[in-house]
N, C-alpha and C. Protein backbone atom coordinates (compact mmCIF):
# COMPACT_ATOMS: atom_id res chain seq x y z
N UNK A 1 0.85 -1.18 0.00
CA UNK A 1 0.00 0.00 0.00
C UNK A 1 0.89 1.24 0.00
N UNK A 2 0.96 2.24 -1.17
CA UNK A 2 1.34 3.39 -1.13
C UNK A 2 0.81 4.38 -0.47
N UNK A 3 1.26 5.27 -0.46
CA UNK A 3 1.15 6.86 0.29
C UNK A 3 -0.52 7.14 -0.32
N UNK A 4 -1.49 7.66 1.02
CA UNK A 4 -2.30 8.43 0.23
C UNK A 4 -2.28 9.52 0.54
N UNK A 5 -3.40 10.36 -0.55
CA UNK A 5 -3.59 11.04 -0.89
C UNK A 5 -5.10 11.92 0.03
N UNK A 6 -5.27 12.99 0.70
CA UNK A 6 -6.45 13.54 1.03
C UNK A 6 -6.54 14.73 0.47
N UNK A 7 -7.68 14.99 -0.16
CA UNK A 7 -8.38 16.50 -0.75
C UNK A 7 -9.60 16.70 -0.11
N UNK A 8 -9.83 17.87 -0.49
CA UNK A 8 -11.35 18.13 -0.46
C UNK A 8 -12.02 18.07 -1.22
N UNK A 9 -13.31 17.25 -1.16
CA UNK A 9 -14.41 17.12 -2.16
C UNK A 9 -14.80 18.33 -2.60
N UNK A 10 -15.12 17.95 -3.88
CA UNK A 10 -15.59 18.76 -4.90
C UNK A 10 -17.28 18.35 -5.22
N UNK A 11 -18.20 19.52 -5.60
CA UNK A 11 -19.55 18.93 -6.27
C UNK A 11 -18.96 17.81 -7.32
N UNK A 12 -18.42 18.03 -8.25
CA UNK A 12 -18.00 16.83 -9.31
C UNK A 12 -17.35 15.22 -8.60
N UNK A 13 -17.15 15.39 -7.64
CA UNK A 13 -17.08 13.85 -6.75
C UNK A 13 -18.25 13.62 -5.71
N UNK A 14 -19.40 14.23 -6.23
CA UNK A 14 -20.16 13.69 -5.26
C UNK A 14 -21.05 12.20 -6.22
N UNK A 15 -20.75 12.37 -7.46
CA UNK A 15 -21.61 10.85 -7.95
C UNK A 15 -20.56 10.14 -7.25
N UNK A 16 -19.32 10.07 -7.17
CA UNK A 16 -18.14 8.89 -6.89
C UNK A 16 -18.59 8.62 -5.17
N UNK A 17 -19.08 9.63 -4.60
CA UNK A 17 -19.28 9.36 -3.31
C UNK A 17 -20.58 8.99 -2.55
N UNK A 18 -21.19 9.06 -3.69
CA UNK A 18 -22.50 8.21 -3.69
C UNK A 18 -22.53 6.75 -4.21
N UNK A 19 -21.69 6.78 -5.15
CA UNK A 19 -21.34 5.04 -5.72
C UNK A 19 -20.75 4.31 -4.49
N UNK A 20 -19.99 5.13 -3.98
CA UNK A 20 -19.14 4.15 -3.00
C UNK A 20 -19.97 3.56 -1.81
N UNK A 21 -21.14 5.07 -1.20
CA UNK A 21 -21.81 4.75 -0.30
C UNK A 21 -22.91 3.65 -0.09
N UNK A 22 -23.66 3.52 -1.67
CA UNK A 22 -24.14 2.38 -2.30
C UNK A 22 -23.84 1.11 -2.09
N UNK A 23 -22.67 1.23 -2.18
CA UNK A 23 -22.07 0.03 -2.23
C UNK A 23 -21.93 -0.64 -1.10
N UNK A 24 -22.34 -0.36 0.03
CA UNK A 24 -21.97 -0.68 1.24
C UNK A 24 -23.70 -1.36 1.75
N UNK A 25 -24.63 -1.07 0.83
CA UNK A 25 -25.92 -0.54 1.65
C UNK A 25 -26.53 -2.51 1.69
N UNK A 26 -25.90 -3.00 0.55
CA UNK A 26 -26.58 -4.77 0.62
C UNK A 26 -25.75 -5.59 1.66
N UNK A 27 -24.75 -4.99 2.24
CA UNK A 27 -23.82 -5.86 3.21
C UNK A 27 -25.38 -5.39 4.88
N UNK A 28 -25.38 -4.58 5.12
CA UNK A 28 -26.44 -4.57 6.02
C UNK A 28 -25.21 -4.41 7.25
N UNK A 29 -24.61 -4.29 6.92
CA UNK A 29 -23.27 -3.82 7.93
C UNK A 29 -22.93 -2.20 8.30
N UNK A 30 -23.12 -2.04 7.74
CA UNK A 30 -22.50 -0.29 7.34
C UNK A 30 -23.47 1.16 7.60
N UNK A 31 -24.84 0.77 7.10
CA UNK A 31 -25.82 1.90 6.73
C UNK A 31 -27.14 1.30 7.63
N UNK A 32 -28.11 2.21 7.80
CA UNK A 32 -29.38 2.14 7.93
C UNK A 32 -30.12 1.98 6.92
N UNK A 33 -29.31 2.48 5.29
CA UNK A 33 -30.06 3.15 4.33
C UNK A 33 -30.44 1.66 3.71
N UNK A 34 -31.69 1.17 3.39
CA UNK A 34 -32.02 -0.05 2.93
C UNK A 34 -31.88 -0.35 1.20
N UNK A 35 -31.72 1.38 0.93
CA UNK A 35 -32.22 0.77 -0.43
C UNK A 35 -30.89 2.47 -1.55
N UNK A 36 -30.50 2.24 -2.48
CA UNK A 36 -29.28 3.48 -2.88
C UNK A 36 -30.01 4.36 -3.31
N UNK A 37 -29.35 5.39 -2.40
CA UNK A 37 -29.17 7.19 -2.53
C UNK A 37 -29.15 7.50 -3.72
N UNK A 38 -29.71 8.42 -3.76
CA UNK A 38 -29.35 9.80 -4.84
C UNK A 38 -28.48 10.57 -4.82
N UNK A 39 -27.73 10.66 -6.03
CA UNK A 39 -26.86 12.00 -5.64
C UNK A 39 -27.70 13.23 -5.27
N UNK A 40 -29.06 13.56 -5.92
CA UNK A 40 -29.69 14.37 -5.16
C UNK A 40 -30.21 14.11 -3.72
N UNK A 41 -30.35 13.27 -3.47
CA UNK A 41 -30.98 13.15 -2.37
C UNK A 41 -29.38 13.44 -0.79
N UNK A 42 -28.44 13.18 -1.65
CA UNK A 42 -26.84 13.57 -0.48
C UNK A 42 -26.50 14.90 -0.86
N UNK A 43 -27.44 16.24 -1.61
CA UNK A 43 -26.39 17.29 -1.82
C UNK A 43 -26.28 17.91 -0.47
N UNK A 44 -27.64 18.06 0.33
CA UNK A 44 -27.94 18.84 1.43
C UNK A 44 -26.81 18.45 2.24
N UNK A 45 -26.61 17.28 2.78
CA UNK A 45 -25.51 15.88 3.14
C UNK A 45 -24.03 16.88 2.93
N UNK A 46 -23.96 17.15 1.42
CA UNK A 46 -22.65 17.56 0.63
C UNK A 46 -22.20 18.42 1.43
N UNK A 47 -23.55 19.76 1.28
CA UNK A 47 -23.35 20.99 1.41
C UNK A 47 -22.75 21.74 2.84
N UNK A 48 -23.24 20.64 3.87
CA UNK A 48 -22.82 21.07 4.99
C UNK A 48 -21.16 20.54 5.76
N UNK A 49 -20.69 20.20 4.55
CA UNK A 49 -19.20 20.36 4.81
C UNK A 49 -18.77 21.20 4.31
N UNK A 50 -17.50 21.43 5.12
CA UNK A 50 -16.71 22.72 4.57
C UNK A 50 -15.50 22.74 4.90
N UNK A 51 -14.06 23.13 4.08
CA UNK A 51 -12.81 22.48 4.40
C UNK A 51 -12.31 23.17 5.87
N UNK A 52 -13.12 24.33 6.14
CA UNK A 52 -13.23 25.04 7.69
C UNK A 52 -13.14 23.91 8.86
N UNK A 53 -14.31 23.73 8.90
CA UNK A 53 -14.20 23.30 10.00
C UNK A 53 -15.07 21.68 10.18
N UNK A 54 -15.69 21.19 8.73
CA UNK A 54 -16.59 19.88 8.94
C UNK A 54 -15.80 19.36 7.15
N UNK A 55 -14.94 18.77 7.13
CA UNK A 55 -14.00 18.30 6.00
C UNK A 55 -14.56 17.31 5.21
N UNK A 56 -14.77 17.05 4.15
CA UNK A 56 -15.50 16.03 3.92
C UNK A 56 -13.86 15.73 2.62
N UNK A 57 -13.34 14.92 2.53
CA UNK A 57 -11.77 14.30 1.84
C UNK A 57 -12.13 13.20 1.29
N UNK A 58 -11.60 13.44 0.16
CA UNK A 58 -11.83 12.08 -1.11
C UNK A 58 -10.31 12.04 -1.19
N UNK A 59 -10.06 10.38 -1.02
CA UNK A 59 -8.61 9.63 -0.52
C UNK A 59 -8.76 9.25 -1.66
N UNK A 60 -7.00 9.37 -2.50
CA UNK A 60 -6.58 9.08 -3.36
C UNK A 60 -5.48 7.66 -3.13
N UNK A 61 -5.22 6.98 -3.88
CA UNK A 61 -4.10 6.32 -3.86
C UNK A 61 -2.81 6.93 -4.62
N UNK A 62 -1.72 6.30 -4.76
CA UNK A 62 -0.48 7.18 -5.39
C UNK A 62 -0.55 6.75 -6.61
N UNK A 63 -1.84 6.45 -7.38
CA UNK A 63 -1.91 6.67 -8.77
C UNK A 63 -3.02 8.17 -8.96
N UNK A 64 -3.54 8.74 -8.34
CA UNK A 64 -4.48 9.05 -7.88
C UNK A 64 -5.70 8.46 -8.52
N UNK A 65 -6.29 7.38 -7.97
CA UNK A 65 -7.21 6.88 -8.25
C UNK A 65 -8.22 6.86 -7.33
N UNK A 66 -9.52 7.25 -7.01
CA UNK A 66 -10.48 7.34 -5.93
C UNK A 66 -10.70 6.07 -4.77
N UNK A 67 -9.84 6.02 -3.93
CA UNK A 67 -10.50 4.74 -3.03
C UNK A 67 -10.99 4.92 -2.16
N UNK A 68 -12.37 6.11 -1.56
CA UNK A 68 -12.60 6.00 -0.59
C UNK A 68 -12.83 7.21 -0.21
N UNK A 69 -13.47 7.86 0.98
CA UNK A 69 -13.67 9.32 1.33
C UNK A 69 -14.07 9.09 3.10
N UNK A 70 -13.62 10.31 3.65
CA UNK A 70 -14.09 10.12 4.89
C UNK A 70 -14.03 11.88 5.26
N UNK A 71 -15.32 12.20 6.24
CA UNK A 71 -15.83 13.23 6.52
C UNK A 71 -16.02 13.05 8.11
N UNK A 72 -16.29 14.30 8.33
CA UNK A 72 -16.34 14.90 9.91
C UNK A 72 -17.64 15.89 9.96
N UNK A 73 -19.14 14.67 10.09
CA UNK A 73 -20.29 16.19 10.38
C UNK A 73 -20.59 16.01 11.76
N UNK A 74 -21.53 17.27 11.83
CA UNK A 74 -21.36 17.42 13.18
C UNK A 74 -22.55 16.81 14.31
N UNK A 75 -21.94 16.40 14.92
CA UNK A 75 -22.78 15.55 16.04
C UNK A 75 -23.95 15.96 16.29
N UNK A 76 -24.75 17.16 16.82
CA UNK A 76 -25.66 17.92 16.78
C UNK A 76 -25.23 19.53 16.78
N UNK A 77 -25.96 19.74 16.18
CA UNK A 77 -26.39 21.34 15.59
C UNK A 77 -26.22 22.27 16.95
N UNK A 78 -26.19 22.43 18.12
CA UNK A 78 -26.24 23.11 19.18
C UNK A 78 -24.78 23.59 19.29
N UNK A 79 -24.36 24.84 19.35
CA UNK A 79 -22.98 25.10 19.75
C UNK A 79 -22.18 24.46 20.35
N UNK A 80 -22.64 24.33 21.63
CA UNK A 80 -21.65 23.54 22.65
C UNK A 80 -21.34 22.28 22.40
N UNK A 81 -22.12 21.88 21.42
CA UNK A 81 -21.29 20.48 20.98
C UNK A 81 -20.47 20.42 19.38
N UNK A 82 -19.96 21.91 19.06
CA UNK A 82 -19.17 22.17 18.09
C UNK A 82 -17.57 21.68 17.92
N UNK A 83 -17.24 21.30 19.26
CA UNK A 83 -15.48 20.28 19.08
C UNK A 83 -16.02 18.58 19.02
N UNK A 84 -17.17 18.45 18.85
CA UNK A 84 -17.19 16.69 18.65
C UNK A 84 -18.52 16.32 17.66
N UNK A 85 -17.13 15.62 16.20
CA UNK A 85 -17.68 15.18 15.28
C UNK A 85 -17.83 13.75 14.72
N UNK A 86 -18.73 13.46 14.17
CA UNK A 86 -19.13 12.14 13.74
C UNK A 86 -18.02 11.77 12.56
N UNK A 87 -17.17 11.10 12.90
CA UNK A 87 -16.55 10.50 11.64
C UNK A 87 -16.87 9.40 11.08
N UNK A 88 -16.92 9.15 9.78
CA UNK A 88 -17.65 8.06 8.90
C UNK A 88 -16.14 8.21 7.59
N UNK A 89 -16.23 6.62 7.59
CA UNK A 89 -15.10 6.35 6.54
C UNK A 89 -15.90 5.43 5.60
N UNK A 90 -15.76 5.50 4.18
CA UNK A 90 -16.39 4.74 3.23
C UNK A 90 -15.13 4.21 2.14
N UNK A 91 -15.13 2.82 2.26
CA UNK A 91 -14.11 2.78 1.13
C UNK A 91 -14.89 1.99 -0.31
N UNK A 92 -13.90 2.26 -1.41
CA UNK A 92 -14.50 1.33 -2.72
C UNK A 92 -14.32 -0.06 -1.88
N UNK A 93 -15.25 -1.29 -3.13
CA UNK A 93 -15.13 -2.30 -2.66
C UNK A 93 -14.07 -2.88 -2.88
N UNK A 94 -13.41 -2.56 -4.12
CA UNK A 94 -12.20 -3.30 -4.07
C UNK A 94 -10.82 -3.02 -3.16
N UNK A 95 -10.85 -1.80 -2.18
CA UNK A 95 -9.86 -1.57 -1.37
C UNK A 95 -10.29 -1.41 0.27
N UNK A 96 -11.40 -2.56 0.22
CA UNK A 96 -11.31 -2.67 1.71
C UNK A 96 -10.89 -3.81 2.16
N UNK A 97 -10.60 -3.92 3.61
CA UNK A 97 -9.84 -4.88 4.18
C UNK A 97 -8.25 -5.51 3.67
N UNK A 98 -7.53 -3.52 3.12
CA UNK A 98 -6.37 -3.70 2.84
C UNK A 98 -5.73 -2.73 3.36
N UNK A 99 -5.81 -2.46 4.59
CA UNK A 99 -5.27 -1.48 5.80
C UNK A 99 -5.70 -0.25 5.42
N UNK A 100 -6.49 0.06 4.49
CA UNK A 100 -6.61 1.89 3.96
C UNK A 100 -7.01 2.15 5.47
N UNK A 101 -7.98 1.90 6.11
CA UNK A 101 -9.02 2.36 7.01
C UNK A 101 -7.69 2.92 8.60
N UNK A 102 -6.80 2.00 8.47
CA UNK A 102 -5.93 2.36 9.49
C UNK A 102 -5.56 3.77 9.20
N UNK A 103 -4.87 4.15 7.82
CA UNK A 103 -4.12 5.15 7.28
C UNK A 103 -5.25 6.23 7.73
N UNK A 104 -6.77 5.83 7.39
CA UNK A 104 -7.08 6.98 7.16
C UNK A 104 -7.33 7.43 8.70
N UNK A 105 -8.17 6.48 9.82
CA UNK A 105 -8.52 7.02 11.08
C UNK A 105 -7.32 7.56 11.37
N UNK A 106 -5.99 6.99 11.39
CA UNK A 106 -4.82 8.01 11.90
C UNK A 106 -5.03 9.29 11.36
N UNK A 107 -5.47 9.50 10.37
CA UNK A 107 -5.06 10.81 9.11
C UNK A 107 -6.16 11.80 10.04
N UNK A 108 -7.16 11.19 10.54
CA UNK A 108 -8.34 11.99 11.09
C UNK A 108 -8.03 12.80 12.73
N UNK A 109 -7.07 11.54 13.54
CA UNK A 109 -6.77 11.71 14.17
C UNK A 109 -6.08 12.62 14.93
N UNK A 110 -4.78 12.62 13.38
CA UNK A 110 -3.62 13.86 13.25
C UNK A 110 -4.11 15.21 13.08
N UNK A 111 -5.46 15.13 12.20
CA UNK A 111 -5.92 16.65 11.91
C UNK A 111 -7.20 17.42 12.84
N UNK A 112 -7.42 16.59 13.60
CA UNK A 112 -8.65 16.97 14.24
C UNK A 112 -8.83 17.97 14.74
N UNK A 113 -7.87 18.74 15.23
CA UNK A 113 -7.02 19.31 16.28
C UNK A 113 -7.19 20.98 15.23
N UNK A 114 -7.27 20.93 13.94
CA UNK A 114 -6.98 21.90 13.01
C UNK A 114 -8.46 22.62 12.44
N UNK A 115 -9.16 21.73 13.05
CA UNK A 115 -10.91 21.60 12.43
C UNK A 115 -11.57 22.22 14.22
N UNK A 116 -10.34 22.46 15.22
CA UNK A 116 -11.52 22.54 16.15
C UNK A 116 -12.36 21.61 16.90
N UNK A 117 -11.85 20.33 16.11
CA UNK A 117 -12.47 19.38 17.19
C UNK A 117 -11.68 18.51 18.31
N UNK A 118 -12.45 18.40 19.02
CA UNK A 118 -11.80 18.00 20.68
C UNK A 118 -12.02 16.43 20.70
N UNK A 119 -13.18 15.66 19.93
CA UNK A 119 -13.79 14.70 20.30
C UNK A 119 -14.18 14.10 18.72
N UNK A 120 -13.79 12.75 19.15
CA UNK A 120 -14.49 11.87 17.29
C UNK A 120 -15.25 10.84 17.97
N UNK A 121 -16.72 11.15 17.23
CA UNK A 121 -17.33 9.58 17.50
C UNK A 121 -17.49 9.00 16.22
N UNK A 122 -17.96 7.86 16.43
CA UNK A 122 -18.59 7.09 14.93
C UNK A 122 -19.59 6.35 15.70
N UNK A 123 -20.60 5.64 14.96
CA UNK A 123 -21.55 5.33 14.80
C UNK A 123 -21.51 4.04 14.53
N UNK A 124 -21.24 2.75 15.04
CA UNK A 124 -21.25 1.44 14.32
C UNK A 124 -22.21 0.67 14.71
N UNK A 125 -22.92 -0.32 13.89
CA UNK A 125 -23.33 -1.38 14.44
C UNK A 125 -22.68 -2.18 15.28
N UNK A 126 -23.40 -2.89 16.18
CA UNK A 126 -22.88 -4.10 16.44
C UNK A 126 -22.26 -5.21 16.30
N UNK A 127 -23.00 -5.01 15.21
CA UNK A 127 -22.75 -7.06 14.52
C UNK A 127 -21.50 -6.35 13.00
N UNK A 128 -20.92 -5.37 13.04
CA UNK A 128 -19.78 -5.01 12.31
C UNK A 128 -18.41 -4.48 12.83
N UNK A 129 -17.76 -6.06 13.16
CA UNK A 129 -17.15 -6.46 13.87
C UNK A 129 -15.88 -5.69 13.44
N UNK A 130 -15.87 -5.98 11.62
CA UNK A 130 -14.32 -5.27 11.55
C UNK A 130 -14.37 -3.56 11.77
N UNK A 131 -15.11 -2.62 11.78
CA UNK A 131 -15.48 -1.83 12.21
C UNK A 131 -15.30 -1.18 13.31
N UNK A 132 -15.45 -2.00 14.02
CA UNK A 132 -15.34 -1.60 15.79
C UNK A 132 -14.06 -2.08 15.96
N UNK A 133 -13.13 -3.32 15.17
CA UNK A 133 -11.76 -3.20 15.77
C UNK A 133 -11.01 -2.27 15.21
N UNK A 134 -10.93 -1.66 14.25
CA UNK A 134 -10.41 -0.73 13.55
C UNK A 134 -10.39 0.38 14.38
N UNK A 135 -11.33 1.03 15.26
CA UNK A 135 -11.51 2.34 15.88
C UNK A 135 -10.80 1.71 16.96
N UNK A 136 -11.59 0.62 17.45
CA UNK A 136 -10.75 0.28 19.46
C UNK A 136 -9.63 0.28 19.15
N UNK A 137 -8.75 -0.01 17.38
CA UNK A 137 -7.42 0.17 17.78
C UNK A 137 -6.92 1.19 17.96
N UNK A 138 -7.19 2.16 17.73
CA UNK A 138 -7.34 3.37 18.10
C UNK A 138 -7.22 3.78 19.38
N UNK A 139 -7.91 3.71 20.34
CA UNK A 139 -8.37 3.64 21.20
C UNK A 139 -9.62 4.54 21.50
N UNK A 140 -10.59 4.10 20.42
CA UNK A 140 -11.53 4.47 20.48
C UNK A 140 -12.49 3.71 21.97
N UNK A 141 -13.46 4.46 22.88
CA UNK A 141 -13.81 3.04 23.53
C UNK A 141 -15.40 3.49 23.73
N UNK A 142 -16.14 2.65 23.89
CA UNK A 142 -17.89 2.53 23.92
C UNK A 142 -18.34 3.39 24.79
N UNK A 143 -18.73 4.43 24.29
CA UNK A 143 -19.16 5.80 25.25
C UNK A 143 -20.92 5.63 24.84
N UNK A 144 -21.47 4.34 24.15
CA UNK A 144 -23.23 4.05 24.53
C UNK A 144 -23.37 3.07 23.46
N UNK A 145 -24.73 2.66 24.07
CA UNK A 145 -25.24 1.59 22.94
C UNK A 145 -26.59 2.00 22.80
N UNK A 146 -27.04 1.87 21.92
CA UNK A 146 -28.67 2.33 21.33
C UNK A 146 -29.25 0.67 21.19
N UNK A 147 -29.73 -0.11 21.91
CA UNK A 147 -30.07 -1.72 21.45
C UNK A 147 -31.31 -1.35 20.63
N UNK A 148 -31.43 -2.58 19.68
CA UNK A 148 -32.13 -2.89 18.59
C UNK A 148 -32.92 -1.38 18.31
N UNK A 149 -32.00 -0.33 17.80
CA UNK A 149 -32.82 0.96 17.47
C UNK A 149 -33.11 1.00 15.44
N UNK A 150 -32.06 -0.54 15.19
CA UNK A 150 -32.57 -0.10 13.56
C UNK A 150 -32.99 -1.54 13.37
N UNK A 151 -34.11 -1.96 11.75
CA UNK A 151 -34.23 -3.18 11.55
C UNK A 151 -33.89 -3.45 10.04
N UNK A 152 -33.15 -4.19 9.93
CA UNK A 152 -32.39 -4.38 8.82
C UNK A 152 -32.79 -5.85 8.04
N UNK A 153 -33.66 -5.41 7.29
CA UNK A 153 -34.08 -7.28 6.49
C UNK A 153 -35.18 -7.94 7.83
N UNK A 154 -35.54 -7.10 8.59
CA UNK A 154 -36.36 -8.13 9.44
C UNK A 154 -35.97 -8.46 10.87
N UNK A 155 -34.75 -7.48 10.96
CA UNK A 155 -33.66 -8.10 12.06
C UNK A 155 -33.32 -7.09 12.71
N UNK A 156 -33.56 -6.83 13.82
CA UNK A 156 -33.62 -5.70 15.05
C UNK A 156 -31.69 -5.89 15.26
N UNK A 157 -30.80 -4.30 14.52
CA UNK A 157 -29.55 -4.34 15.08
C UNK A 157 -29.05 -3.24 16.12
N UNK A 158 -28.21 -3.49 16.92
CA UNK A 158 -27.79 -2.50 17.89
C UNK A 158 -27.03 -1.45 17.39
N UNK A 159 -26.69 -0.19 18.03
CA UNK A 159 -25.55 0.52 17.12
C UNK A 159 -24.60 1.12 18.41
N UNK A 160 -23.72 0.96 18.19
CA UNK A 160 -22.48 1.22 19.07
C UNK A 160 -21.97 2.85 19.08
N UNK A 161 -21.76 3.42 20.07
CA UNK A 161 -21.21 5.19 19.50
C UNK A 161 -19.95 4.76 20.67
N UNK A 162 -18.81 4.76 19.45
CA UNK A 162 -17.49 4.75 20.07
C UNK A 162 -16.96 6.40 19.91
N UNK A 163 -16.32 6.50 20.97
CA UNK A 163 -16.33 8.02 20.76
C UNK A 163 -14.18 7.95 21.44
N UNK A 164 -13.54 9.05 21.21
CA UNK A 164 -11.86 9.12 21.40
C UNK A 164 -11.60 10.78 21.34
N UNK A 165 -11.17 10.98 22.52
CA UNK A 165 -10.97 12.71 22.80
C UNK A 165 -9.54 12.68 21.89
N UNK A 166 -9.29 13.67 20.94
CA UNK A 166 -8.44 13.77 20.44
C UNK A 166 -7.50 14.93 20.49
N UNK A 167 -7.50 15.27 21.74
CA UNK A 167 -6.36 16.83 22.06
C UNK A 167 -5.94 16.63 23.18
C-alpha cells in the first residue's frame, strides 16, 4: 500500500461518493439506508461540509485513483457540541480490508485538532465487527449503545457510538 492522498471534495465527486456509499448498503453492515441514494438526495448531506471546520476528503491512492472518502459532520447542531464530530469512513469495494481504514482514522486523528475538534465519535453497528476493531485500535472506547434501534431485512440491530478525545 502506497502513500495516500487527502483532498477536499468537490460537487463533481459527489456521484463517486454516492457510488461508493451504495455500495456498502446490501452488506447490512455499514448503513441504515435499505435501499441506494441519490446523488440528489446527499447534496444537502454535501453541502454542509466545509474544508473550515466539517472536512468532507476524497482519498486518493499514489496513482491518484479514488478509493474511498471520509468526513467529519457534526454531532448535533447546538454550539456547545461544536469540538465533537461524527466521523464516517467509506471505502470502494475493491480496497477494503487492505489497511486503507488504518491510514485513514490516523489521518483523522492527526488533523482533528486543526478543524476545532476536541472529540471523534462514529456510529457502528454491532454485529460489524471489523469496524469496531479498527476504531478500538485506536483507542476508540464505547461511550453508549442504542439496542435494537434499527431493523435491517427483518432483524432488530444494535448501534455502538465509540467516541476518542483527540487533544
Amino acid at each position: 500500500m502506497g502513500k495516500l492522498k487527502f483532498r477536499n471534495a468537490e460537487r463533481a465527486d459527489l456521484h463517486k461518493i454516492v457510488e461508493i456509499y451504495n455500495s456498502t448498503i446490501a452488506s447490512r453492515m455499514v448503513t441504515a439506508d435499505v435501499e441506494n441514494v441519490s446523488v440528489e438526495s446527499k447534496q444537502k448531506w454535501f453541502d454542509e461540509h466545509n474544508p473550515e471546520t466539517r472536512p468532507l476528503w476524497i482519498v486518493e491512492d499514489e496513482d491518484s485513483q479514488v478509493i474511498g472518502w471520509v468526513s467529519f459532520s457534526s454531532f448535533h447542531e447546538r454550539p456547545a457540541y461544536s469540538g465533537t464530530v461524527e466521523v464516517s469512513i467509506y471505502l470502494d469495494e475493491s480496497c477494503r480490508g487492505k489497511g486503507y481504514g488504518k491510514t485513514i482514522l490516523q489521518y483523522c486523528i492527526d488533523n482533528a485538532g486543526r478543524f476545532g475538534v476536541n472529540n471523534l465519535v462514529a456510529l457502528i453497528f454491532l454485529h460489524n465487527e471489523p469496524s469496531l476493531k479498527l476504531f478500538r485500535h485506536f483507542g476508540f472506547e464505547d461511550w453508549g449503545k442504542l439496542p435494537d434501534v434499527a431493523v435491517l431485512d427483518g432483524v432488530e440491530r444494535s448501534l455502538i457510538i465509540l467516541g476518542r478525545r483527540v487533544i
